[in-house]
Protein backbone atom coordinates (compact mmCIF):
# COMPACT_ATOMS: atom_id res chain seq x y z
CA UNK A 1 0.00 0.00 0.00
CA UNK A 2 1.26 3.61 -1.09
CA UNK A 3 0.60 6.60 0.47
CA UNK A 4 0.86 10.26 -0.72
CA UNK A 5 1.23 12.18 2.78
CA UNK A 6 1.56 16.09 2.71
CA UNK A 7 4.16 15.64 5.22
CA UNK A 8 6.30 12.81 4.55
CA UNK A 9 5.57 11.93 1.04
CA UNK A 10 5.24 8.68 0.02
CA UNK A 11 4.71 6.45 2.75
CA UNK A 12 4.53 2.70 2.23
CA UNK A 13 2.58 -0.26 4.41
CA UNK A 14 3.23 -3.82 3.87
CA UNK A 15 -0.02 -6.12 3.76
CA UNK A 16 -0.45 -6.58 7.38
CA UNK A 17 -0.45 -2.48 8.21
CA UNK A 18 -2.76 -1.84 4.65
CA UNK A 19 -5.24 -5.13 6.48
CA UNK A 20 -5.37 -2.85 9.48
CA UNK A 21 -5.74 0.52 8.03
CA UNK A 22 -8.68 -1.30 5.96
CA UNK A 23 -10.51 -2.54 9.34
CA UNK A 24 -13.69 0.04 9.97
CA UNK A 25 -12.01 0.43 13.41
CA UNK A 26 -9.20 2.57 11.97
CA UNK A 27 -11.45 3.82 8.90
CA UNK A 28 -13.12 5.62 11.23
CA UNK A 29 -10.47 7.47 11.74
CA UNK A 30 -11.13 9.75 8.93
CA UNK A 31 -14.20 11.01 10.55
CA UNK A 32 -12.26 12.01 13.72
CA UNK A 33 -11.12 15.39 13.21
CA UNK A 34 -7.32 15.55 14.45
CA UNK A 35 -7.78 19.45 16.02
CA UNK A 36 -11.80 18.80 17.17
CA UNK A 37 -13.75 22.09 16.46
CA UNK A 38 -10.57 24.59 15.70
CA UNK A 39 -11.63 24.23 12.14
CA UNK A 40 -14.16 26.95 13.70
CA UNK A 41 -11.64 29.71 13.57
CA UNK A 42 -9.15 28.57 11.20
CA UNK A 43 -10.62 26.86 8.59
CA UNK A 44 -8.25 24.39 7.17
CA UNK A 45 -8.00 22.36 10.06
CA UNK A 46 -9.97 19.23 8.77
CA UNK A 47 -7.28 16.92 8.95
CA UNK A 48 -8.16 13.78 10.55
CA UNK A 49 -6.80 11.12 13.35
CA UNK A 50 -5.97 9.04 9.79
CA UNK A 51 -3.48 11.09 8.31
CA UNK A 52 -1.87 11.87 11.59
CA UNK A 53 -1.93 7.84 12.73
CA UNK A 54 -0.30 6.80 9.18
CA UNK A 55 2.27 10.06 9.62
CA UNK A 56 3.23 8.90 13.04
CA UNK A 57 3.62 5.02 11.98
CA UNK A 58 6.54 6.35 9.39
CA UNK A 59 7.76 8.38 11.57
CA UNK A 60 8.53 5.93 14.26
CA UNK A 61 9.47 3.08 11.69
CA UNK A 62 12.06 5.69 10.39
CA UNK A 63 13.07 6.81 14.23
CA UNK A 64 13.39 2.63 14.76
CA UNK A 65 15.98 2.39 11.75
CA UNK A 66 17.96 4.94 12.74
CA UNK A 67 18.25 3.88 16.18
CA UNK A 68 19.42 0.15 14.58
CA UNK A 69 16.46 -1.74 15.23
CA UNK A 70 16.42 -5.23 13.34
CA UNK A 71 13.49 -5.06 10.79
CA UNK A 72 11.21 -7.18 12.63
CA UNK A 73 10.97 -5.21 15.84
CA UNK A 74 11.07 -2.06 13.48
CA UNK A 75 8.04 -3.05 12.07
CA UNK A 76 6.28 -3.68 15.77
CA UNK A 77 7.37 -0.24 16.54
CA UNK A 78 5.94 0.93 13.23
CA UNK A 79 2.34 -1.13 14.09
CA UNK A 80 2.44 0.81 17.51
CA UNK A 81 2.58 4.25 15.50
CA UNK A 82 -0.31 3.15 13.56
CA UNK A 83 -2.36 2.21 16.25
CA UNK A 84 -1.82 4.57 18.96
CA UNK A 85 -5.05 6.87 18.32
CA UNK A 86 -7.13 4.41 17.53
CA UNK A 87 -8.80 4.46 20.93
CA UNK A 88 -10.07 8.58 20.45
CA UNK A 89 -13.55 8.68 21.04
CA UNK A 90 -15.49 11.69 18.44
CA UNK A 91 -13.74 14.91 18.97
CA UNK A 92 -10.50 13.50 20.05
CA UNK A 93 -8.69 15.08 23.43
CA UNK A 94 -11.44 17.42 23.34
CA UNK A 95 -14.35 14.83 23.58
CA UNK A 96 -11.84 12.77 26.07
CA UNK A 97 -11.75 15.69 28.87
CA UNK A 98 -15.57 14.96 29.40
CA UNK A 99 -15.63 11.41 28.42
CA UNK A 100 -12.72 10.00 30.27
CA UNK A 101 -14.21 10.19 33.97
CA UNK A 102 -17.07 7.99 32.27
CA UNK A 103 -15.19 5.37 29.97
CA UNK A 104 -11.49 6.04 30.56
CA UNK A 105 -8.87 7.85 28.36
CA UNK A 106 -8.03 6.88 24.56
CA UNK A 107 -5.16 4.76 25.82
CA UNK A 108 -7.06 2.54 27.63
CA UNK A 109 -9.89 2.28 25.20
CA UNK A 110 -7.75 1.61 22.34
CA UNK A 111 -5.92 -1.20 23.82
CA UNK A 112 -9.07 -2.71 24.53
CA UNK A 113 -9.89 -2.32 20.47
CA UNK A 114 -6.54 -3.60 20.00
CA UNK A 115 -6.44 -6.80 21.85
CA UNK A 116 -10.03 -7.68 20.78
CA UNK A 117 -11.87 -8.31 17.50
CA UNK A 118 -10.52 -6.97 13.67
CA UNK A 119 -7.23 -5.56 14.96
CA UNK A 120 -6.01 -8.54 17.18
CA UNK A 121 -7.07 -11.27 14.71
CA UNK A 122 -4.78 -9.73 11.88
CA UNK A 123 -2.00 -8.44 14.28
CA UNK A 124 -1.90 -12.20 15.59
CA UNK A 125 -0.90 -13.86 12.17
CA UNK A 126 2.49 -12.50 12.83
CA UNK A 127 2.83 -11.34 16.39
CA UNK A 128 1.93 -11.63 19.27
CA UNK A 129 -0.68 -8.86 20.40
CA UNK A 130 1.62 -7.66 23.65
CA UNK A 131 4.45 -7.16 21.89
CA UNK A 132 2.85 -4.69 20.37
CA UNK A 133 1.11 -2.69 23.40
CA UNK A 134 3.15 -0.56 25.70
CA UNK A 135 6.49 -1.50 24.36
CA UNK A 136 7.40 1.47 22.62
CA UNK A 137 6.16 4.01 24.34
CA UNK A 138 9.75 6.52 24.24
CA UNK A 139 9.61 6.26 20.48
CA UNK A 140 5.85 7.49 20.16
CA UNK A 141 4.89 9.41 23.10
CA UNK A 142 8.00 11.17 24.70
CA UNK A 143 9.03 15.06 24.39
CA UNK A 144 10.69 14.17 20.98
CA UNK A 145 8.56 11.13 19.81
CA UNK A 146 7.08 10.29 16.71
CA UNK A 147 3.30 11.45 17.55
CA UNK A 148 4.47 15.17 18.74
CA UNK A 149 6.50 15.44 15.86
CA UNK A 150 3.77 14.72 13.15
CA UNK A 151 0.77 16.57 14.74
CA UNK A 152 3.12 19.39 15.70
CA UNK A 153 3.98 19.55 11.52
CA UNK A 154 0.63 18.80 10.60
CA UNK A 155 -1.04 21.09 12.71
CA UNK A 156 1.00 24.51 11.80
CA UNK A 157 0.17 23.65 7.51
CA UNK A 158 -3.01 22.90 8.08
CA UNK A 159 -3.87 26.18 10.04
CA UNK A 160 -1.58 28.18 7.73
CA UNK A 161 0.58 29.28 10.67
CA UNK A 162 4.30 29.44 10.64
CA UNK A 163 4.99 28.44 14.47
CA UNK A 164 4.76 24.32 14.04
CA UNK A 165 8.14 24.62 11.41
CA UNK A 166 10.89 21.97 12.80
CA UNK A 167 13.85 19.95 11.51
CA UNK A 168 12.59 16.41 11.82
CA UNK A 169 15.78 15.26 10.15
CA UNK A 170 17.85 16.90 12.08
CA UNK A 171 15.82 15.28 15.41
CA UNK A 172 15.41 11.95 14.23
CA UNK A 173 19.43 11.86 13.23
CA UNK A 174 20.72 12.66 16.20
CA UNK A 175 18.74 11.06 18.89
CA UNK A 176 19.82 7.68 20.68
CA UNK A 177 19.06 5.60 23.33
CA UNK A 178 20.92 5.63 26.40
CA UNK A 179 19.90 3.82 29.75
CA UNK A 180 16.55 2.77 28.21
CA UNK A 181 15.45 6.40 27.02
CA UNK A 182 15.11 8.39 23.94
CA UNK A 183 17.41 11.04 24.41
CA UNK A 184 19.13 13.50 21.87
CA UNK A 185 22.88 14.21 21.01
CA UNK A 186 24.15 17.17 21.74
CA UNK A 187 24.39 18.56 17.94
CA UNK A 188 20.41 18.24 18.11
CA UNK A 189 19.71 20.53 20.98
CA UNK A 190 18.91 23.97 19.10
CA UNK A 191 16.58 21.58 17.07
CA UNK A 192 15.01 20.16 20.64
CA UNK A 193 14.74 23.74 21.59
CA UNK A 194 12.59 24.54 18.61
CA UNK A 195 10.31 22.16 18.60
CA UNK A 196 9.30 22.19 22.49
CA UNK A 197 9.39 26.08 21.67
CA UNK A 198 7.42 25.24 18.82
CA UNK A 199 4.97 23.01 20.99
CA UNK A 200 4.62 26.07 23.14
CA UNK A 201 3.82 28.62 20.45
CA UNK A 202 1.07 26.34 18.87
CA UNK A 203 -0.97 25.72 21.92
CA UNK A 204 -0.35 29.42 23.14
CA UNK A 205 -2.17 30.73 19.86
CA UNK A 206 -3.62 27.69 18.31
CA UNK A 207 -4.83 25.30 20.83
CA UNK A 208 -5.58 28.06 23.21
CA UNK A 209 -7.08 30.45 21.54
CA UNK A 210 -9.49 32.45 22.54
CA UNK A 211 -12.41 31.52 20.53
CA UNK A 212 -10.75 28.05 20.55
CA UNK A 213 -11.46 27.46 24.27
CA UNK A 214 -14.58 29.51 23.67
CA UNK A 215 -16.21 26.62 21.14
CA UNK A 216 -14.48 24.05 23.26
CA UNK A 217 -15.83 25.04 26.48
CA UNK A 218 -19.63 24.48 24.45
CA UNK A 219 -18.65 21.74 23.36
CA UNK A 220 -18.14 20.34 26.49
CA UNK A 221 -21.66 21.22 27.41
CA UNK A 222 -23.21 20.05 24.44
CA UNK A 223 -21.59 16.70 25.52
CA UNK A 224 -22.36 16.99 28.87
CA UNK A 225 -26.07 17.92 28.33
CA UNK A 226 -26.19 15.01 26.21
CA UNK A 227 -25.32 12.30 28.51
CA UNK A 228 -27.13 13.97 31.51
CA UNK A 229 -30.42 13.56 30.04
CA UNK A 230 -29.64 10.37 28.18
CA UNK A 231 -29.21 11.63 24.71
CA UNK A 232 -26.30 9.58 24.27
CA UNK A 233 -24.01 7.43 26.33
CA UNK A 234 -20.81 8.15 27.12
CA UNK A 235 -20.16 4.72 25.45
CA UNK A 236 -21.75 5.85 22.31
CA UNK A 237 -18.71 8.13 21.48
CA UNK A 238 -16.71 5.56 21.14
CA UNK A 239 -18.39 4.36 17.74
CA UNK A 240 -19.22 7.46 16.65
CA UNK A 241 -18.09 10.07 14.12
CA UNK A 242 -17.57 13.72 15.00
CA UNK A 243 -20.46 15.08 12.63
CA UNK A 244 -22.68 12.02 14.00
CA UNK A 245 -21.99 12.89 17.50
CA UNK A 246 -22.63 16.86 16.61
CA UNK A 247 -26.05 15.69 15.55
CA UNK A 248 -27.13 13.40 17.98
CA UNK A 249 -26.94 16.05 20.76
CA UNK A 250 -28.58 18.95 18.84
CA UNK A 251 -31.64 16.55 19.64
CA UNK A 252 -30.68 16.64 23.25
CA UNK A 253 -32.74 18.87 25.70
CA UNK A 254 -29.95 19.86 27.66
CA UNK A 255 -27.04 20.07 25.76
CA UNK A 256 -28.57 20.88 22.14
CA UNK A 257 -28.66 24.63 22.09
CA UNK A 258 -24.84 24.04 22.52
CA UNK A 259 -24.64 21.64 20.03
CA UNK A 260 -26.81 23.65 17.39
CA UNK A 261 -24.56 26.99 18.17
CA UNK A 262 -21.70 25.01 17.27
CA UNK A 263 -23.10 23.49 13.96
CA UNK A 264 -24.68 27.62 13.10
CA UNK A 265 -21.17 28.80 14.76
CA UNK A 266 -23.32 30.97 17.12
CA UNK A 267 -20.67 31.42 19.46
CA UNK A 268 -20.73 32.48 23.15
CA UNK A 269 -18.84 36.01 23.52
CA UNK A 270 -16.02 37.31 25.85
CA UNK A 271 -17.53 39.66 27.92
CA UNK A 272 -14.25 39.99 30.44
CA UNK A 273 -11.29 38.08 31.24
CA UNK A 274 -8.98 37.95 34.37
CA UNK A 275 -5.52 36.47 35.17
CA UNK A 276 -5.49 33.36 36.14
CA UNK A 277 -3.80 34.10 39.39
CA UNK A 278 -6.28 35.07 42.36
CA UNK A 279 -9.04 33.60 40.56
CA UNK A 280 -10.58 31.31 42.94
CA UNK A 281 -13.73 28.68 42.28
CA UNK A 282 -14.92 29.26 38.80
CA UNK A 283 -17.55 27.16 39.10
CA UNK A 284 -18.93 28.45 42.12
CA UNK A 285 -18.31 32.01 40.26
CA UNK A 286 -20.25 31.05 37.23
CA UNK A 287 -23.28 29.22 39.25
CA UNK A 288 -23.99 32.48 41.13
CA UNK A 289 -24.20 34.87 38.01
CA UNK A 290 -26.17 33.08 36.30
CA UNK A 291 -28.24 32.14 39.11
CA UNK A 292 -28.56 36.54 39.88
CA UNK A 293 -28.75 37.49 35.88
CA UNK A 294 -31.32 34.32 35.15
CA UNK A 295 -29.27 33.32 31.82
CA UNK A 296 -26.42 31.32 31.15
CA UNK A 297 -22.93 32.30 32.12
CA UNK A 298 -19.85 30.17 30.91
CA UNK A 299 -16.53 30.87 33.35
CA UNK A 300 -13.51 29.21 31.47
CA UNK A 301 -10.67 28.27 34.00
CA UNK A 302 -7.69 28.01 31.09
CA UNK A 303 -6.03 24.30 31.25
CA UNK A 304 -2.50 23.68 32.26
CA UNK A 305 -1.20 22.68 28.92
CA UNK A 306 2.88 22.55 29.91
CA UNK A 307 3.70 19.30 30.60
CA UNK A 308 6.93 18.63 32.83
CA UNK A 309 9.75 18.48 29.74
CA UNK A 310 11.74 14.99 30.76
CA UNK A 311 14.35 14.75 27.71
CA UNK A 312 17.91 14.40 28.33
CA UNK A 313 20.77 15.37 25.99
CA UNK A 314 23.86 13.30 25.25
CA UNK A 315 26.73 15.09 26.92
CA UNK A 316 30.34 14.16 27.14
CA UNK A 317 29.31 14.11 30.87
CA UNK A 318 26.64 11.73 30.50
CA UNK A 319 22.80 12.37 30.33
CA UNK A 320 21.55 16.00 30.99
CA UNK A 321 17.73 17.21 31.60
CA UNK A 322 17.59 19.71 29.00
CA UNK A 323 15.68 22.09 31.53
CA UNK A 324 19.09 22.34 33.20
CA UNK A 325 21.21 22.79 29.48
CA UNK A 326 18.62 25.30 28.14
CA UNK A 327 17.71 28.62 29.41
CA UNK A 328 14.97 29.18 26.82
CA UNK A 329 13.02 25.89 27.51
CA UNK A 330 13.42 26.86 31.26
CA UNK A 331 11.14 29.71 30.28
CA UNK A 332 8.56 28.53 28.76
CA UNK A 333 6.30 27.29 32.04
CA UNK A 334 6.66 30.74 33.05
CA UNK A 335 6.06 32.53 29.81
CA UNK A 336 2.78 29.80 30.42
CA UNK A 337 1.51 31.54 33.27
CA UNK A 338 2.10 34.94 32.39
CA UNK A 339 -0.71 34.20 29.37
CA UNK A 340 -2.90 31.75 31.38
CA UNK A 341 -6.59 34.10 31.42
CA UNK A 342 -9.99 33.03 32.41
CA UNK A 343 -12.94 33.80 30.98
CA UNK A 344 -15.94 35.17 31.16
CA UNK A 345 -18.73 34.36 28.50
CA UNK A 346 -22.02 34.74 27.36
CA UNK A 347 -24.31 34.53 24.27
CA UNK A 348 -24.05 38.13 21.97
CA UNK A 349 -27.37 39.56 23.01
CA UNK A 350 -26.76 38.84 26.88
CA UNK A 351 -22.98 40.61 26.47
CA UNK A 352 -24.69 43.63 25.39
CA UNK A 353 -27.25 43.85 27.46
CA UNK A 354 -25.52 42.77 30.91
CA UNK A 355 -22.43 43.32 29.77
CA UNK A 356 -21.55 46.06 32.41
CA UNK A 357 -23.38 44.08 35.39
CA UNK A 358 -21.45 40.78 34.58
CA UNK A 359 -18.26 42.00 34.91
CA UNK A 360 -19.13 44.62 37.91
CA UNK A 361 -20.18 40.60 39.50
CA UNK A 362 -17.34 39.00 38.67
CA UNK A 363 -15.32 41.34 40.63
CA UNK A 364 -17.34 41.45 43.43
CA UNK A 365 -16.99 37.54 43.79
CA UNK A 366 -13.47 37.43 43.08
CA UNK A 367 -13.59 40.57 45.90
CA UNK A 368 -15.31 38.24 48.62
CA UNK A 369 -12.41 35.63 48.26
């Protein structure tokens, strides 16, 4: 099976990857939007779990090579790549931050899909199904792994911004693996640098963006809603698509306005925001203004996105954290913070007509903290 990828090129499976790619399991895929709702704002951002699962499977079958792995285990590695999304429920992490607390996270439901039915009968004519799950997990899932280094590529062209731009190459040829971890030489570390700095940039004005989180935070209620009134289940998301999802709750008493404002793009509004620091119970916050105003107030707390950086560099004095090596990725939690607003929403006509009174509330509750 060929491949044309946007990224990578040509990528080629042998029969056993094309038999799993073909299953409906990992078909559905292409109906699983890689960046949820951000098509919302920026437009181009239909790209799907599919592309990004095939992009990450050549990826870590060319990180496997150049570490020296013998074919065989290369191609276990490569099968790993392939499958390591296909337990994302409709709307991907997005749908997960709801869903997880009900079925688990896409890790756990896709080793379930990989150890029963389609997936495991085909994987088994050559392997054993363990080999397969958990083995790799440096290779895919670490600061410099295979996954971060596709979406991070394949997010940035398909939003048309310029921050997601890093040297692959130059990564993938100069890490190693020293005491049982993928680590990087020291020749790679400007090219480490970029893409964590890279990793920062996108969620700072991709991922979190303002009418990102704003659509998001909806969405969340539209699922929510959904479930709470038995709509769906939160088992249902499992099987289903993004625009089948989107539909099913529209129906749904309690979350369908949500759902409908998302498929008219009748978005909630800013009407204030605040630093994250000092702001105390959002919830709490958010129950009492609507409760005094008789409408519906969204607070957004902003999510911790920063995610303790763990890679090591090859030094001729033996492995280094690169937080200790590099001033600029020491910065980045900080320059996290410094960004990190919450905030305040409401439908259009309720920002203009309590606009003033909303945030005058706010501050009083933030005042009796």
């Amino acid at each position: 099976m060929m491949i044309k990828d946007e990224i990578h090129g040509t990528v080629e499976f042998n029969e056993l990857e094309g038999m799993i790619i073909d299953t409906p399991e990992f078909q559905r895929l292409r109906r699983i939007k890689q960046m949820s709702i951000t098509y919302l704002v920026y437009p181009g951002a239909n790209h799907t779990r599919f592309e990004h699962s095939l992009g990450t499977a050549y990826l870590s079958w060319v990180i496997a090579n150049r570490l020296g792995f013998e074919e065989d285990e290369a191609r276990k590695v490569k099968l790993a790549g392939l499958l390591h999304d296909i337990g994302h429920t409709a709307f991907s992490h997005e749908g997960e931050d709801v869903l997880k607390k009900y079925i688990g996270d896409h890790e756990r439901i896709g080793k379930r899909k990989i150890v029963e039915g389609n997936i495991a009968d085909i994987i088994s004519e050559n392997y054993k199904v363990d080999e397969i799950l958990n083995k790799y997990g440096n290779i895919i899932e670490s600061d410099l792994g295979s996954d971060r280094m596709d979406y991070l590529k394949r997010d940035a062209l398909n939003t048309g911004v310029a921050y997601g731009i890093i040297d692959i190459d130059r990564i993938v040829h100069t890490l190693c693996i020293e005491e049982d971890e993928l680590c990087i030489g020291k020749g790679g570390l400007e090219a480490a640098e970029y893409l964590l700095v890279a990793r920062f940039m996108m969620f700072s004005t991709v991922y979190m963006h303002k009418t990102v989180r704003i659509a998001t935070t909806m969405l969340y209620r539209a699922i929510e809603g959904a479930i709470s009134d038995n709509t769906l289940k939160a088992k249902d998301f499992i099987e289903l698509d993004d625009a089948g999802a989107l539909v099913a709750m529209s129906k749904s008493e309690k979350g369908g306005k949500y759902a409908n404002a998302i498929l008219q793009r009748k978005l909630y509004k800013e009407v204030c925001s605040f630093l994250k620091e000092g702001f105390e119970d959002p919830k709490r916050i958010e129950t009492e203004i609507s409760k005094k105003l008789g409408c519906d107030i969204i607070v957004d707390y902003p999510q911790q996105f920063f995610k303790p950086i763990e890679l090591k560099v090859k030094t001729n004095d033996g492995l280094k954290p690169i937080t200790k090596l590099s001033k600029l990725v020491q910065s980045l939690k900080k320059a996290e913070e410094e960004r990190m607003r919450v905030l305040v929403l409401a439908d259009e006509k309720i920002r203009n007509e309590y606009g003033d009174k909303i945030r005058k509330l706010v501050s009083n509750e933030m005042g009796s903290n």
